[in-house]
Protein backbone atom coordinates (compact mmCIF):
# COMPACT_ATOMS: atom_id res chain seq x y z
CA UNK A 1 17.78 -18.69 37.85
CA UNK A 2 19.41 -18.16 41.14
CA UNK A 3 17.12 -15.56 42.36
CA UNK A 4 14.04 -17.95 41.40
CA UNK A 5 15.60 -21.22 43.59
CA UNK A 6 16.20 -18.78 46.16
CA UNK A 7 12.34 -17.27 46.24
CA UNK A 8 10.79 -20.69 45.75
CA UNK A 9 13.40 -22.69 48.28
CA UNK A 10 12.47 -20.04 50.93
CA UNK A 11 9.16 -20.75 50.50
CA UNK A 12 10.06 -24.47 50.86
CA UNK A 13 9.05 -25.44 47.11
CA UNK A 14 11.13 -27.76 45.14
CA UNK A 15 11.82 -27.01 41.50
CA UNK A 16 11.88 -29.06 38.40
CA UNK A 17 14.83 -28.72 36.22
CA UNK A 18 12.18 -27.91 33.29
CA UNK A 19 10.41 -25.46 35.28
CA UNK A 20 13.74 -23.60 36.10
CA UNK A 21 14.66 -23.62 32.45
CA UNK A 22 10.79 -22.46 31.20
CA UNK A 23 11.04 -19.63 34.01
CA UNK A 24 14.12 -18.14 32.36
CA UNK A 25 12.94 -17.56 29.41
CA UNK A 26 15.61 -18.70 27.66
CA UNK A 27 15.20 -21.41 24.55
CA UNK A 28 15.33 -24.62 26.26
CA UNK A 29 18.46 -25.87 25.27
CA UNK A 30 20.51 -22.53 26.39
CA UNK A 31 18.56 -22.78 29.78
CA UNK A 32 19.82 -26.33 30.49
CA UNK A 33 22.84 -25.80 29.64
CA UNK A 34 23.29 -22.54 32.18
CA UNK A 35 21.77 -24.88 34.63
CA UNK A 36 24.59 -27.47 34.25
CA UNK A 37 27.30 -24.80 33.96
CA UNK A 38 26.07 -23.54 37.47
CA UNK A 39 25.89 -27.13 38.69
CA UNK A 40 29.86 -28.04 37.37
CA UNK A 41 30.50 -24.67 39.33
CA UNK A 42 28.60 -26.20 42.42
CA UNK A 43 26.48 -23.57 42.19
CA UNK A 44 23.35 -25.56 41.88
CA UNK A 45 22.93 -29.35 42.39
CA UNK A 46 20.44 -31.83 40.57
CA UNK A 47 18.49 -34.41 42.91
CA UNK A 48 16.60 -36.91 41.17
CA UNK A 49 12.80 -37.65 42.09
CA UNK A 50 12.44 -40.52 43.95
CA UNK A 51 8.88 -40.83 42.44
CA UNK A 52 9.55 -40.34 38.34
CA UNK A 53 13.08 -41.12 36.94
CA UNK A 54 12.37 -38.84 34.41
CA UNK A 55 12.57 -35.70 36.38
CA UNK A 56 15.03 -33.89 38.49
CA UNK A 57 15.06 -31.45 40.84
CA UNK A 58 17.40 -28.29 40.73
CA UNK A 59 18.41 -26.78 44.14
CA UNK A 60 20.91 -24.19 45.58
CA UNK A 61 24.37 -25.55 47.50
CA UNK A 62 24.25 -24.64 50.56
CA UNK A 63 27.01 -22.61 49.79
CA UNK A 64 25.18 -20.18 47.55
CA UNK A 65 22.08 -20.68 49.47
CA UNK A 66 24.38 -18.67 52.17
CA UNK A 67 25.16 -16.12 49.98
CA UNK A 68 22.19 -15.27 48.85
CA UNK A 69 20.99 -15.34 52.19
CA UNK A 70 23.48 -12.60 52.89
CA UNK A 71 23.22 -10.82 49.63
CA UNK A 72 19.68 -9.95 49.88
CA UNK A 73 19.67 -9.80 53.80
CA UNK A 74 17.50 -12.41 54.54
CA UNK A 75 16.97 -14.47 57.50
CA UNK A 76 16.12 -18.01 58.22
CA UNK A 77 12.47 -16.92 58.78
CA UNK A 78 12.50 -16.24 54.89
CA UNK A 79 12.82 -12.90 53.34
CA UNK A 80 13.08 -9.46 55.04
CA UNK A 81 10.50 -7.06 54.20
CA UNK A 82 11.51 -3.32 53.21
């Protein structure tokens, strides 16, 4: 889940708290509830959509945005090729 935020943040895409959970390939409930374990760990915050009430967005702190920056060597121009 981490390494999908981090692919589709870089490419400036937000990303639905359903979608996250679908991509996972978990069963639904077991994928929400790893999404709001990493969000009580500030791992990941919710935004709601200003435009349905219904949905929420899931994206990386900037905290773990960092790291994953740093993990995987990337820089602010998006990911590193090679």
């Amino acid at each position: 889940m981490l390494i999908d935020l981090f692919i589709h943040e870089s490419e400036g895409k937000k990303v639905a708290t359903s979608a996250l959970c679908l991509a996972s390939t978990a069963p639904p409930s077991t994928a929400l509830r790893l999404v709001n374990k990493l969000c009580e760990a500030k791992l990941l915050v919710k935004i709601d959509d200003p435009d349905d009430g219904r949905r929420q967005f899931v994206e990386l702190t900037p905290d773990t945005a960092a790291r994953l920056e740093n993990y995987f060597g990337a820089d602010e121009g998006g990911m590193q090729e090679g």
